[in-house]
PDB file of N, CA and C in Angstrom:
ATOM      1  N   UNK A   1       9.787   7.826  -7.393  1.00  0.00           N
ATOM      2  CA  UNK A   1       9.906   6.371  -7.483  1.00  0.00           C
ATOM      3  C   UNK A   1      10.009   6.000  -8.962  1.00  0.00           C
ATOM      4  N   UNK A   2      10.996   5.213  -9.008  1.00  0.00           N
ATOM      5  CA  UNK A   2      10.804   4.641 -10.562  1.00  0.00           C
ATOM      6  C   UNK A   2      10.885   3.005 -10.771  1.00  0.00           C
ATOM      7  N   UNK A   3      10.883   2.961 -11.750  1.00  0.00           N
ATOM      8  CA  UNK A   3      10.117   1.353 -12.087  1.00  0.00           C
ATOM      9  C   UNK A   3      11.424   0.066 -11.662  1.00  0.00           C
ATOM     10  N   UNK A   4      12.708   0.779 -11.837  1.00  0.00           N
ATOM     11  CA  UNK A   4      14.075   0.204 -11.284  1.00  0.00           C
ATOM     12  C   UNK A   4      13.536  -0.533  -9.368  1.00  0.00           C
ATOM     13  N   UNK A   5      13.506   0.880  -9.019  1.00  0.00           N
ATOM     14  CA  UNK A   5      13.750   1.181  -7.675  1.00  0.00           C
ATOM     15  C   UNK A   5      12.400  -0.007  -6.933  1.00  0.00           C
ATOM     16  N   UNK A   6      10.878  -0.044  -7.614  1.00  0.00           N
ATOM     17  CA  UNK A   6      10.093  -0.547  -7.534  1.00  0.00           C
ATOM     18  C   UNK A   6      10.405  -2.356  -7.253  1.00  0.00           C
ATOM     19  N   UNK A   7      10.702  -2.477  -8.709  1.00  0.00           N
ATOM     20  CA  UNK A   7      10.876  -4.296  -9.034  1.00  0.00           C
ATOM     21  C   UNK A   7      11.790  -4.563  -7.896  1.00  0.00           C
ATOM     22  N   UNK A   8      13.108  -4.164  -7.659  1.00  0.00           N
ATOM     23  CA  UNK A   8      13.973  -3.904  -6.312  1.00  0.00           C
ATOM     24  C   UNK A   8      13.700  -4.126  -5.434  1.00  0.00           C
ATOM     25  N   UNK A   9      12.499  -3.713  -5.227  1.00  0.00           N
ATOM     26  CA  UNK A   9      12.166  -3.836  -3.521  1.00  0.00           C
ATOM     27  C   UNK A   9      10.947  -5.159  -3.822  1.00  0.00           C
ATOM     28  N   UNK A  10      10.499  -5.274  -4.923  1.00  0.00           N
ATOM     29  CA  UNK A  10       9.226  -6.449  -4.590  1.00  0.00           C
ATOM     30  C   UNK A  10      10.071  -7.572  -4.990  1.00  0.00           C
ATOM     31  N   UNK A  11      10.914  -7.736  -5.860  1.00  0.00           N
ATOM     32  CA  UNK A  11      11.616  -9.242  -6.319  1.00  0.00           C
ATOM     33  C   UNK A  11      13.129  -9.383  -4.918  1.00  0.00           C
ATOM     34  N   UNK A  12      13.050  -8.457  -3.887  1.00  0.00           N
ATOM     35  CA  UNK A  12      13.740  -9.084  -2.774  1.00  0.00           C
ATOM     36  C   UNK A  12      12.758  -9.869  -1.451  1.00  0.00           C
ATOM     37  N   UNK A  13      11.740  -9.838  -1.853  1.00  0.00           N
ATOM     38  CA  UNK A  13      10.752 -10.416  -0.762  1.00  0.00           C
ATOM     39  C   UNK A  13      10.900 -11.700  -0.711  1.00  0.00           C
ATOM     40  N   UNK A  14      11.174 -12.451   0.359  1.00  0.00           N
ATOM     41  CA  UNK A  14      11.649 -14.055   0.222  1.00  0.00           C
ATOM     42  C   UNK A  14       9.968 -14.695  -0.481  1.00  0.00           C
ATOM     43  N   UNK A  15       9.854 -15.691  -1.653  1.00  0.00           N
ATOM     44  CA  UNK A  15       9.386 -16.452  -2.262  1.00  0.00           C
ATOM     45  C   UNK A  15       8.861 -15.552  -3.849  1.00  0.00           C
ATOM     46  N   UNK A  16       9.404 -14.474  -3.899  1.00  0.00           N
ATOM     47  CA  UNK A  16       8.658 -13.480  -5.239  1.00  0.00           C
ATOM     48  C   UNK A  16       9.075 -14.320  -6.383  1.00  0.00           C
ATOM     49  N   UNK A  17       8.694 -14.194  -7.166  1.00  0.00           N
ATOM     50  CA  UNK A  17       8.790 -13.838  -9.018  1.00  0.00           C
ATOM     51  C   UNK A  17       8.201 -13.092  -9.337  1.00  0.00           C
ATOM     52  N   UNK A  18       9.028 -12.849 -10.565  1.00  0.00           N
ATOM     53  CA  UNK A  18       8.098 -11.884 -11.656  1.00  0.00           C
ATOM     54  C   UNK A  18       8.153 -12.391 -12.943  1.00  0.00           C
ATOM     55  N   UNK A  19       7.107 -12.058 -13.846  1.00  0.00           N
ATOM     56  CA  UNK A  19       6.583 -12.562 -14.928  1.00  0.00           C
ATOM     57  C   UNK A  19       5.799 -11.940 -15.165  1.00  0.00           C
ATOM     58  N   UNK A  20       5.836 -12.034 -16.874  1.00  0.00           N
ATOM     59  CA  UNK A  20       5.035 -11.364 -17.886  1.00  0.00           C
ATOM     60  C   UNK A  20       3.648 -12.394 -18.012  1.00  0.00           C
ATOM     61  N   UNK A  21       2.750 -13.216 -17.366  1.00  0.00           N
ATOM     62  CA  UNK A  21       1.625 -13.926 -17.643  1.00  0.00           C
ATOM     63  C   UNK A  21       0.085 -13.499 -18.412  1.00  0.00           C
ATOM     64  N   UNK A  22       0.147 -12.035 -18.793  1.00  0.00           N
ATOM     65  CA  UNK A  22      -0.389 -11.877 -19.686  1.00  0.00           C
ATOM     66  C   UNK A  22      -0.759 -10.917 -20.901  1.00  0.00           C
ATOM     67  N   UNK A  23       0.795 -10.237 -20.852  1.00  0.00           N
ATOM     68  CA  UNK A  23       0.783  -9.948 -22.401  1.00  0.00           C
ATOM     69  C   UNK A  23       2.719  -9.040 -22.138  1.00  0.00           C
ATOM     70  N   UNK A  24       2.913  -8.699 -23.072  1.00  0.00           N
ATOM     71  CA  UNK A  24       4.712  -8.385 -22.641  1.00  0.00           C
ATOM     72  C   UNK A  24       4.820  -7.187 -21.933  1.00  0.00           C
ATOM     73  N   UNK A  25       3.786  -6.398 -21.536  1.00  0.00           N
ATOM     74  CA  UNK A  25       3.866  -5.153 -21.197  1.00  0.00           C
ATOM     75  C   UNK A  25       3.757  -4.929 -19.439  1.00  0.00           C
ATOM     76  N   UNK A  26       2.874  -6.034 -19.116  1.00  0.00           N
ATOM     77  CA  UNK A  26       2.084  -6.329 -17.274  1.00  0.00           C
ATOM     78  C   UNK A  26       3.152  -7.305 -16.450  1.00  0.00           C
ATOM     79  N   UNK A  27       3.838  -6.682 -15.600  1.00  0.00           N
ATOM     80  CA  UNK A  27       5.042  -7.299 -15.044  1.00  0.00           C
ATOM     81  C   UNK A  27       3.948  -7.653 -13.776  1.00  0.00           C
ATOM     82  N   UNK A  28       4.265  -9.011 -13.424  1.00  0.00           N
ATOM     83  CA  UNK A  28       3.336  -9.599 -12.319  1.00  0.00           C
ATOM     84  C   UNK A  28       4.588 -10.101 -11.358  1.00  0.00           C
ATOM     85  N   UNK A  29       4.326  -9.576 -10.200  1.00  0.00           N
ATOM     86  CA  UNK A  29       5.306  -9.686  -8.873  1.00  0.00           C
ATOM     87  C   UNK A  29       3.918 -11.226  -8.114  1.00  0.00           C
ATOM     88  N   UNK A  30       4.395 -12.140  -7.731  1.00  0.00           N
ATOM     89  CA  UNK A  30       3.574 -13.242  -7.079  1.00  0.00           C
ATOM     90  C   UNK A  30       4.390 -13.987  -5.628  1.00  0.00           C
ATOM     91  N   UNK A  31       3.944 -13.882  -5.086  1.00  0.00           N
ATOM     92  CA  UNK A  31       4.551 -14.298  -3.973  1.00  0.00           C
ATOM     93  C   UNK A  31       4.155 -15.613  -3.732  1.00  0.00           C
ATOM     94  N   UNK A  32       4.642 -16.972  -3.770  1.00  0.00           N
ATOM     95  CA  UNK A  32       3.952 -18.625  -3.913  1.00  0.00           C
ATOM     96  C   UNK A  32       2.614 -18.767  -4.953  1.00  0.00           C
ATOM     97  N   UNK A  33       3.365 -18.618  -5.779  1.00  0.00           N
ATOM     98  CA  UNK A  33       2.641 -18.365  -6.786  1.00  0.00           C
ATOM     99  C   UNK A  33       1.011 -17.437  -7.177  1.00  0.00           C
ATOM    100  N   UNK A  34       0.918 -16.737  -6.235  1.00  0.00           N
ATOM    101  CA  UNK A  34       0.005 -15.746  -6.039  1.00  0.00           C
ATOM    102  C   UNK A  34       0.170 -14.123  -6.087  1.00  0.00           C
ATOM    103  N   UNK A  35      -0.203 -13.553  -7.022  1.00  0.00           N
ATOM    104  CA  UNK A  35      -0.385 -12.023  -7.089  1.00  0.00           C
ATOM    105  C   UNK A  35      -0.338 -11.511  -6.053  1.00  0.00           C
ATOM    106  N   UNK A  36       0.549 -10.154  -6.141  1.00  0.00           N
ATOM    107  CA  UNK A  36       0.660  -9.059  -5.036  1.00  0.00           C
ATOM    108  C   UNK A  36       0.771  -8.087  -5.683  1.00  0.00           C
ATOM    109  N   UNK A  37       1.345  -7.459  -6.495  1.00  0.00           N
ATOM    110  CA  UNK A  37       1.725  -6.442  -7.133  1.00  0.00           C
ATOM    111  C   UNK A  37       1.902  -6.552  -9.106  1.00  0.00           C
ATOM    112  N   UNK A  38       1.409  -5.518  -9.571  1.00  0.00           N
ATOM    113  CA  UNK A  38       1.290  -5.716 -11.350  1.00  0.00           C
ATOM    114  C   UNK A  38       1.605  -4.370 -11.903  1.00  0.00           C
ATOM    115  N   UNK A  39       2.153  -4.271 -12.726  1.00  0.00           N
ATOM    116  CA  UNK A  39       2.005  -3.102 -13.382  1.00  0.00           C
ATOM    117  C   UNK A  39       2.519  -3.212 -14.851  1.00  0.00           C
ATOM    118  N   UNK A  40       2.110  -1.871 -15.668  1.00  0.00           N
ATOM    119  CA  UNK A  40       2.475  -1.668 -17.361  1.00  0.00           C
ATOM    120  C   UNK A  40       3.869  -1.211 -17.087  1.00  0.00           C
ATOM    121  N   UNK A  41       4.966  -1.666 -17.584  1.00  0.00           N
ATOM    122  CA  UNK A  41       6.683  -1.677 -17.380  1.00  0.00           C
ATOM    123  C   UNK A  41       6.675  -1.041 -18.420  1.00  0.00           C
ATOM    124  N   UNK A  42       6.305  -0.154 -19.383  1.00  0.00           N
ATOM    125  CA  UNK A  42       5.999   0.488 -20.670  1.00  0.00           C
ATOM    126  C   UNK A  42       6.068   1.997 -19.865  1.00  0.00           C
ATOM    127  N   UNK A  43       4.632   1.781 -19.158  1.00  0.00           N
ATOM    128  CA  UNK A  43       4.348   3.249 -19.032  1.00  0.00           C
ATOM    129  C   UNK A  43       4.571   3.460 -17.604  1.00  0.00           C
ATOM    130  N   UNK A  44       4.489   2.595 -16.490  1.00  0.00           N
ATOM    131  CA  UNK A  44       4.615   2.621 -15.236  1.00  0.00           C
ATOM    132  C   UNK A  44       4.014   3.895 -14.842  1.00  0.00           C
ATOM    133  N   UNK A  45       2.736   4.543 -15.125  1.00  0.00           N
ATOM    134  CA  UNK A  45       1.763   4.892 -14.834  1.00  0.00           C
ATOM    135  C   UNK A  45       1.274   4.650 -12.963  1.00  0.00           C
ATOM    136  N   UNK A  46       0.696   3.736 -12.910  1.00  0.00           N
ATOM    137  CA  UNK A  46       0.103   3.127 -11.829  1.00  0.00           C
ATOM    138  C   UNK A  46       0.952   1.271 -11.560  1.00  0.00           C
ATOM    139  N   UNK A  47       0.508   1.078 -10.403  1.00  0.00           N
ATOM    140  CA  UNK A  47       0.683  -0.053 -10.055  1.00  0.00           C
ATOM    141  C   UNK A  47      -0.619  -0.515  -9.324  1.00  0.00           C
ATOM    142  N   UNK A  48      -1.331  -1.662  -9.382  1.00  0.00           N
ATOM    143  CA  UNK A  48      -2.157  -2.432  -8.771  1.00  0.00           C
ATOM    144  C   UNK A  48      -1.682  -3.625  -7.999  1.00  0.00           C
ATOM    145  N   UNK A  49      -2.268  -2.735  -6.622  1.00  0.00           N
ATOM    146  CA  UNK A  49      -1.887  -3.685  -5.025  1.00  0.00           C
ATOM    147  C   UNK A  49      -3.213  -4.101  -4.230  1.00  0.00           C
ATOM    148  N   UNK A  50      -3.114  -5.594  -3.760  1.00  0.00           N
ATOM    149  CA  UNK A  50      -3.738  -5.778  -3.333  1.00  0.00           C
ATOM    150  C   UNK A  50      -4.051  -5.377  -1.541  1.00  0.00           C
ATOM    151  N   UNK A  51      -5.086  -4.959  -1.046  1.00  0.00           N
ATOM    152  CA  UNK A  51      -5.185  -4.221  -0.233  1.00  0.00           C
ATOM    153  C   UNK A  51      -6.737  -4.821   0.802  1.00  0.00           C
ATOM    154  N   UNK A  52      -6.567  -4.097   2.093  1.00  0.00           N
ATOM    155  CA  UNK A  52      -7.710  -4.495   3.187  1.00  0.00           C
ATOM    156  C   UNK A  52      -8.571  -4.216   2.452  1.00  0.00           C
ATOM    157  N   UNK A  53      -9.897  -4.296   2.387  1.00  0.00           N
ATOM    158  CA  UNK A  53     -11.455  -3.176   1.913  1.00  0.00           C
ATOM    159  C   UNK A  53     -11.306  -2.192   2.172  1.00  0.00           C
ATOM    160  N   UNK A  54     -11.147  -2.357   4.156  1.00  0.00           N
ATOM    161  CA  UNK A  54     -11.828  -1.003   4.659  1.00  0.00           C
ATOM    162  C   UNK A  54     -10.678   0.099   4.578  1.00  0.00           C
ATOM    163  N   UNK A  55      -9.074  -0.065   4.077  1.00  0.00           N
ATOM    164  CA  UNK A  55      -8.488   0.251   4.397  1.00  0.00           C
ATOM    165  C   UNK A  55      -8.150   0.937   2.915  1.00  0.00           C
ATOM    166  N   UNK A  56      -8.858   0.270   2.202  1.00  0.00           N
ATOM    167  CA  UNK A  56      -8.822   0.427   0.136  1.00  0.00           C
ATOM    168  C   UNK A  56      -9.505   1.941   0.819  1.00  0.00           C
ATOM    169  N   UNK A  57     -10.430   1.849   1.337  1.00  0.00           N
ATOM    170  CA  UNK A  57     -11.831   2.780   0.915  1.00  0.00           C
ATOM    171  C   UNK A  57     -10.913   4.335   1.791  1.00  0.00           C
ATOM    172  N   UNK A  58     -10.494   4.006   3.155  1.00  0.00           N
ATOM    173  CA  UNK A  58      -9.481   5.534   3.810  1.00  0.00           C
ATOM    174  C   UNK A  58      -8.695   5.941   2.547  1.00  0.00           C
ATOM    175  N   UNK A  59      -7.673   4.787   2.017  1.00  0.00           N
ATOM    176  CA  UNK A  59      -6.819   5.307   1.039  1.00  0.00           C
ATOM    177  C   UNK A  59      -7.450   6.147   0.034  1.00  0.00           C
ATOM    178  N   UNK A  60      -8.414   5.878  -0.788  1.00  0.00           N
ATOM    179  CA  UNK A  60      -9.200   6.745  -1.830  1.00  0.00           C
ATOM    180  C   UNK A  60      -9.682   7.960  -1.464  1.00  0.00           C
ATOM    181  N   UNK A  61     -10.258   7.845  -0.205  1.00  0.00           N
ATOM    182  CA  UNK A  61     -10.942   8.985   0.318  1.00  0.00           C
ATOM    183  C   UNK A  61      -9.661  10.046   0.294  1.00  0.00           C
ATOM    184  N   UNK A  62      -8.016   9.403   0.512  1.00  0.00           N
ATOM    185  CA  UNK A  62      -7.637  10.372   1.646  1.00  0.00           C
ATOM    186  C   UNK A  62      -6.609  10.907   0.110  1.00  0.00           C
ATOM    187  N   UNK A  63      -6.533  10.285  -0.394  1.00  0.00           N
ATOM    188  CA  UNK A  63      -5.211  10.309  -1.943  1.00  0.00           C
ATOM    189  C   UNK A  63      -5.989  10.492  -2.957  1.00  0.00           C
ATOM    190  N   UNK A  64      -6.232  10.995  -3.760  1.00  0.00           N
ATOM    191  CA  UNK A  64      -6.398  11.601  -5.327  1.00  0.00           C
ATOM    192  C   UNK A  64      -6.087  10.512  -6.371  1.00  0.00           C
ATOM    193  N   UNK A  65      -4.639  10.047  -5.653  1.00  0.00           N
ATOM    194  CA  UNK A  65      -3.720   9.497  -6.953  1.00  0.00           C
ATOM    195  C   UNK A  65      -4.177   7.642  -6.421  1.00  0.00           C
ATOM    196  N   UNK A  66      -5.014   7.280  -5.805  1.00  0.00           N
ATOM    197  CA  UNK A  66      -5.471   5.843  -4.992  1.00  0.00           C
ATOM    198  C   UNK A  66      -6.720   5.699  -5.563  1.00  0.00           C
ATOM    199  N   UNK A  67      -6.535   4.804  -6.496  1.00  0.00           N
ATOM    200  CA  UNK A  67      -8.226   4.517  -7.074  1.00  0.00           C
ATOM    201  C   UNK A  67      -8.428   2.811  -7.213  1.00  0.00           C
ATOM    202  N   UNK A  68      -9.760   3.263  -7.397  1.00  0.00           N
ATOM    203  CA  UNK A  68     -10.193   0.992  -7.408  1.00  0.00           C
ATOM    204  C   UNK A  68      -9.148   0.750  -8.412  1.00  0.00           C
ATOM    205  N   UNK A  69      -8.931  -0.565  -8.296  1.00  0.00           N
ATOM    206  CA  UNK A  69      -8.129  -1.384  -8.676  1.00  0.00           C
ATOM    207  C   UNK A  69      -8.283  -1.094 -10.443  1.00  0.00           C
ATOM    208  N   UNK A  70      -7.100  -0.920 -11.361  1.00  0.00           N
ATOM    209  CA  UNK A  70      -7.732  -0.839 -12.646  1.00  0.00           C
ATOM    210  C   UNK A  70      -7.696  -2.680 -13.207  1.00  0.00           C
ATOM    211  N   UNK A  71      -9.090  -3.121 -13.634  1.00  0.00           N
ATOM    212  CA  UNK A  71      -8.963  -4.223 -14.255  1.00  0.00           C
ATOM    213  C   UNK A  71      -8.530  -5.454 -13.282  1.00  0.00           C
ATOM    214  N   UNK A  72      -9.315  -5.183 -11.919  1.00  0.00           N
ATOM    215  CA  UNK A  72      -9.027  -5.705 -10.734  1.00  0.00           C
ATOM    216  C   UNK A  72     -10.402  -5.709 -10.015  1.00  0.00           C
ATOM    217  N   UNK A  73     -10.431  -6.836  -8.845  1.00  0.00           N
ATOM    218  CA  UNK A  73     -11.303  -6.427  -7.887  1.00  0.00           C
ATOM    219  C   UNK A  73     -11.233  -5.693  -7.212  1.00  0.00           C
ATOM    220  N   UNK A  74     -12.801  -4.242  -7.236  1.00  0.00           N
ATOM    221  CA  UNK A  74     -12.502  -3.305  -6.507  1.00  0.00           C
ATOM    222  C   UNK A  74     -12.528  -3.306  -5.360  1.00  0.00           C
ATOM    223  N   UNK A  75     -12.895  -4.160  -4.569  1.00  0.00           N
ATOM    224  CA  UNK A  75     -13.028  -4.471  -3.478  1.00  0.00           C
ATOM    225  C   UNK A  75     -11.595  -4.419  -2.607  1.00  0.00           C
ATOM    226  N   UNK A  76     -10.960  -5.487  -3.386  1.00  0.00           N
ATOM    227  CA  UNK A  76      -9.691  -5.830  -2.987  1.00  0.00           C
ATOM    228  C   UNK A  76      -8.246  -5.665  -3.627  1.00  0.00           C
ATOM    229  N   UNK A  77      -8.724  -4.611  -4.441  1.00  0.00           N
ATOM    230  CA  UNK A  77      -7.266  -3.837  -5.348  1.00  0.00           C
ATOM    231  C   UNK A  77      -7.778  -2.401  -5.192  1.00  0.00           C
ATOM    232  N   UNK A  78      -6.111  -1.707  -5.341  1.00  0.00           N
ATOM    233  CA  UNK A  78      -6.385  -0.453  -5.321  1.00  0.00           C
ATOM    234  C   UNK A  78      -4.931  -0.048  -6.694  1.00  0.00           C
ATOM    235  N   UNK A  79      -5.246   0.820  -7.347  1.00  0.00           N
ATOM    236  CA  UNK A  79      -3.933   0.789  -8.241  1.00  0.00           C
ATOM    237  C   UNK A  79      -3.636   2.526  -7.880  1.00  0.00           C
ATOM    238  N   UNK A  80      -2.357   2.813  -7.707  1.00  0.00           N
ATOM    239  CA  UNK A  80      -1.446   3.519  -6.774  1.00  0.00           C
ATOM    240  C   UNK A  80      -1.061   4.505  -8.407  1.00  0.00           C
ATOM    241  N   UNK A  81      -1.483   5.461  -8.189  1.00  0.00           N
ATOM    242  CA  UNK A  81      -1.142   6.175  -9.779  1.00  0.00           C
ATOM    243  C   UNK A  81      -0.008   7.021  -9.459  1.00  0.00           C
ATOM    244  N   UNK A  82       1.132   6.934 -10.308  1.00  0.00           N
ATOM    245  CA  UNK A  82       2.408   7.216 -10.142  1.00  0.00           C
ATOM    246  C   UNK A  82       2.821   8.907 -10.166  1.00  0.00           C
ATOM    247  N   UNK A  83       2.344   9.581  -9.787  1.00  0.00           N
ATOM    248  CA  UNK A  83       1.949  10.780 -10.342  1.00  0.00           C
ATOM    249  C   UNK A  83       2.616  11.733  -8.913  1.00  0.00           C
ATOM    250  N   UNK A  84       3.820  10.733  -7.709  1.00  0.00           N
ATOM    251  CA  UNK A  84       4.511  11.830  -7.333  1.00  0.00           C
ATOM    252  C   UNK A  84       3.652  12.067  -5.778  1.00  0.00           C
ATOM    253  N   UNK A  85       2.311  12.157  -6.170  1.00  0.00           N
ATOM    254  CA  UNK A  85       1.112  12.545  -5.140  1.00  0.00           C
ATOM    255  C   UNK A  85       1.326  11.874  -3.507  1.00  0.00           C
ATOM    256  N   UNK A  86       1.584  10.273  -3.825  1.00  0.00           N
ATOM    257  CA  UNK A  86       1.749   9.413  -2.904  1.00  0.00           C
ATOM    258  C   UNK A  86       3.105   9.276  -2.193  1.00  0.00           C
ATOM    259  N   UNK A  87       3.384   9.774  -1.054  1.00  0.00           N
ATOM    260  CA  UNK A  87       4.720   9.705  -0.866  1.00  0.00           C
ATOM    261  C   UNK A  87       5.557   8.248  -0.812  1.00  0.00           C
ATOM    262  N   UNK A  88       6.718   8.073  -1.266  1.00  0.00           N
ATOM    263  CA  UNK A  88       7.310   7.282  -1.222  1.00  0.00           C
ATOM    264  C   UNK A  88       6.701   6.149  -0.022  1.00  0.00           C
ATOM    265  N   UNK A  89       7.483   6.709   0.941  1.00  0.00           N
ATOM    266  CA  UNK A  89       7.318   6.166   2.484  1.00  0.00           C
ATOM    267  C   UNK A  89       6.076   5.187   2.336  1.00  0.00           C
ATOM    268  N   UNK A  90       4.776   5.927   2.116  1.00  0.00           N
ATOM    269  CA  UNK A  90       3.647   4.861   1.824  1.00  0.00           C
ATOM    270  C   UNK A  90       3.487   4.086   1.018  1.00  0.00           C
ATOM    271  N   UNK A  91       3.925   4.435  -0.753  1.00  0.00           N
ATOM    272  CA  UNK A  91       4.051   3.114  -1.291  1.00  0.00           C
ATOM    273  C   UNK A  91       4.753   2.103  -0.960  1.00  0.00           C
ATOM    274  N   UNK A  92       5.753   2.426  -0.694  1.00  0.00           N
ATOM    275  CA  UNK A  92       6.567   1.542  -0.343  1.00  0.00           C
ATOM    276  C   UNK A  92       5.415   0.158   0.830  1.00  0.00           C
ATOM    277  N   UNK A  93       5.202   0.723   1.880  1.00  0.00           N
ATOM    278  CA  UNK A  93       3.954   0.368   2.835  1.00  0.00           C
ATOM    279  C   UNK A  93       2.935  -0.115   2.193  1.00  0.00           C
ATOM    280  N   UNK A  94       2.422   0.345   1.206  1.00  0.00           N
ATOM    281  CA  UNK A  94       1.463  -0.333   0.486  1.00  0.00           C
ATOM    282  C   UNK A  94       1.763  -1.822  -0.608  1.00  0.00           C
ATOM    283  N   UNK A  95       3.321  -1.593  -0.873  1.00  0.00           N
ATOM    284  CA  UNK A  95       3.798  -2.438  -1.464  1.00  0.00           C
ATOM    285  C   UNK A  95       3.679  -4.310   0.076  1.00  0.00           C
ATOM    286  N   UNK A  96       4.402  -3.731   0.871  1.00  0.00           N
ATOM    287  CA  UNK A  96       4.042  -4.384   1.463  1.00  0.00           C
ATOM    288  C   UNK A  96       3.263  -5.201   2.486  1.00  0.00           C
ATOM    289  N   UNK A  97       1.883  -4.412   2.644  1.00  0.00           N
ATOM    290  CA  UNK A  97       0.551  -4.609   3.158  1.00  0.00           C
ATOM    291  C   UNK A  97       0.193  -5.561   2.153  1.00  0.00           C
ATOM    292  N   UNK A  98       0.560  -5.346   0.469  1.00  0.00           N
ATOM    293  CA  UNK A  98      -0.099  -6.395  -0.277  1.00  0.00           C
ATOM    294  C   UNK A  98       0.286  -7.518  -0.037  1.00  0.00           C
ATOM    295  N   UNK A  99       1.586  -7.760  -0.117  1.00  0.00           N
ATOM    296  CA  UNK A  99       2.705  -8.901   0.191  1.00  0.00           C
ATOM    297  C   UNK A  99       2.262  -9.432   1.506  1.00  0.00           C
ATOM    298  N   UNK A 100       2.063  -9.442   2.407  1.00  0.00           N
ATOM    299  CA  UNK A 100       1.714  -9.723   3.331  1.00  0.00           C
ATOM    300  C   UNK A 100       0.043 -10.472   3.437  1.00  0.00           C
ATOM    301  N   UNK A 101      -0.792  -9.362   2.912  1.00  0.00           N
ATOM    302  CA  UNK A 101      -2.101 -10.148   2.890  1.00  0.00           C
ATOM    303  C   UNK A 101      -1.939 -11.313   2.114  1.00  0.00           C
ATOM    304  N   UNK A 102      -1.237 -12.037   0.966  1.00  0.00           N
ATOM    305  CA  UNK A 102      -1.240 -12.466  -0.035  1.00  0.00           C
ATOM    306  C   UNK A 102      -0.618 -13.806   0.984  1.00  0.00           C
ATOM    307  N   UNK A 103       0.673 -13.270   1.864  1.00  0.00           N
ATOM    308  CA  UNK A 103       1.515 -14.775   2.773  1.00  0.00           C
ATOM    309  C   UNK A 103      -0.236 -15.061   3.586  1.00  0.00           C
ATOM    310  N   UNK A 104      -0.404 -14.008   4.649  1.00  0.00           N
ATOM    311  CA  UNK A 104      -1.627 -14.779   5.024  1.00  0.00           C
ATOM    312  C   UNK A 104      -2.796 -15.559   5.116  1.00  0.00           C
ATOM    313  N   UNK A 105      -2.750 -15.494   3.406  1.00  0.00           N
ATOM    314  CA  UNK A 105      -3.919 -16.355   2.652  1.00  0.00           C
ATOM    315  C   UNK A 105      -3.445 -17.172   2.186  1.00  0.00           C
ATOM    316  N   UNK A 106      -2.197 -17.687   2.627  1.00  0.00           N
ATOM    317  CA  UNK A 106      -1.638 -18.925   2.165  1.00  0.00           C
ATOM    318  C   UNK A 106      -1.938 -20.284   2.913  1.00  0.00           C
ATOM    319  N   UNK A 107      -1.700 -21.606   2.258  1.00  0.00           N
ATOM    320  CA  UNK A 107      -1.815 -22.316   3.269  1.00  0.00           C
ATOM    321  C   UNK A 107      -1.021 -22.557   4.476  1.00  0.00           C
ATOM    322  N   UNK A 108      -1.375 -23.144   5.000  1.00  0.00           N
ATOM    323  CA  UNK A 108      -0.167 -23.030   6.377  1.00  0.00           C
ATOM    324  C   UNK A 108       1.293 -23.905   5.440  1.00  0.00           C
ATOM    325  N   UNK A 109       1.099 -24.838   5.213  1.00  0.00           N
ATOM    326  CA  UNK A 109       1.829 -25.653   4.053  1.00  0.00           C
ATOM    327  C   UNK A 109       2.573 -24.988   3.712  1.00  0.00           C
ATOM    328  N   UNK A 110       2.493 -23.620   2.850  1.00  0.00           N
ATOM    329  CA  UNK A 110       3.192 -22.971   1.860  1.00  0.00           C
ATOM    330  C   UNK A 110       3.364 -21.740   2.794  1.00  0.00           C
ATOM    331  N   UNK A 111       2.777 -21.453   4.038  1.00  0.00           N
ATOM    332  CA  UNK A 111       3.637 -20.701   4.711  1.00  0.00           C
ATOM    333  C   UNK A 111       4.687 -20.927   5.167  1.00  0.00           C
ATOM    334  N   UNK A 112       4.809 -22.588   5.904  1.00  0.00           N
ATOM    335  CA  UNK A 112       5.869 -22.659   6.110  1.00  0.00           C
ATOM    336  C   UNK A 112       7.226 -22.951   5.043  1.00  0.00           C
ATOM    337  N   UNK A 113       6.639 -22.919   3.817  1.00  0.00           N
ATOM    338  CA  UNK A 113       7.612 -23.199   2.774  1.00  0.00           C
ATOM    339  C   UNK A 113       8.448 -21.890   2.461  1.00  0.00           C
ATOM    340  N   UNK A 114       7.256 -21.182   2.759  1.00  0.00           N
ATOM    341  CA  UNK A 114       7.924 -19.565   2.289  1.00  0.00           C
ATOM    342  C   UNK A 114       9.050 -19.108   3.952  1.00  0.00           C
ATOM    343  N   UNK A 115       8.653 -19.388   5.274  1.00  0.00           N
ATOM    344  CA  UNK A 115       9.252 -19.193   6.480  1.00  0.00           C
ATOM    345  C   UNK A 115      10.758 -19.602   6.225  1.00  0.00           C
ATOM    346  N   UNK A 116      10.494 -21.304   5.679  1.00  0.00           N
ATOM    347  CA  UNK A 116      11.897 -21.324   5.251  1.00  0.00           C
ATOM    348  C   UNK A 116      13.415 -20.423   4.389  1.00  0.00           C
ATOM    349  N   UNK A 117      12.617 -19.917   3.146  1.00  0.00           N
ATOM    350  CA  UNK A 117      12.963 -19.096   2.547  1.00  0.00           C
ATOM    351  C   UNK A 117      13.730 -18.078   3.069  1.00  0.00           C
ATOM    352  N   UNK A 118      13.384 -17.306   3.817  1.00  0.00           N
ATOM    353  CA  UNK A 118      12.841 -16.057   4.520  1.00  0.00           C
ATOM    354  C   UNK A 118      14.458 -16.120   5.711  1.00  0.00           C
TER     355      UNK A 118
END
């Protein structure tokens, strides 16, 4: 996976942006104006996704390269270390488990703003 192929698949999600909001290096993917996906576009190392708890805690147990969130809530981030380990197929899946929790915590309001989109 590379950092091309990545932004690709999160800036086609109906309502995304991306933006640099806090410093030139942390590319922030937001779906209605809310975080889903972040990462260093420098080193593309890891990416930090937001994720279930109980579902954070299987992933760590079960992946090497799946750790608490870096510089995130651990609770509810997990950052995905780029290191090959994680097969495609699942990031990809993990990319969009975040995206998804992120529409569901929306208001209904801005769900249906985003439905439109879509």
């Amino acid at each position: 996976m590379n950092i091309e192929f990545y932004r690709e698949y999160c800036i086609k999600k109906p309502g995304v942006t991306e933006s640099f909001p806090f410093d030139n290096n942390t590319l922030v993917f937001k779906v209605m104006n809310k975080m889903f996906a972040l990462c260093d576009v420098d080193l593309f190392t890891g990416v930090n996704l937001k994720c279930d708890p109980e579902r954070a805690i299987q992933l760590r147990e079960q992946y090497d390269a799946i750790i608490p969130g870096y510089h995130m809530n651990k609770t509810h981030w997990n950052t995905v270390q780029m290191d090959e380990t994680v097969p495609d197929k699942l990031f990809l899946e993990l990319i969009d488990h975040s995206y998804e929790l992120i529409v569901e915590s929306l208001p209904k309001k801005a769900r249906e703003e985003l439905a439109e989109l879509s």
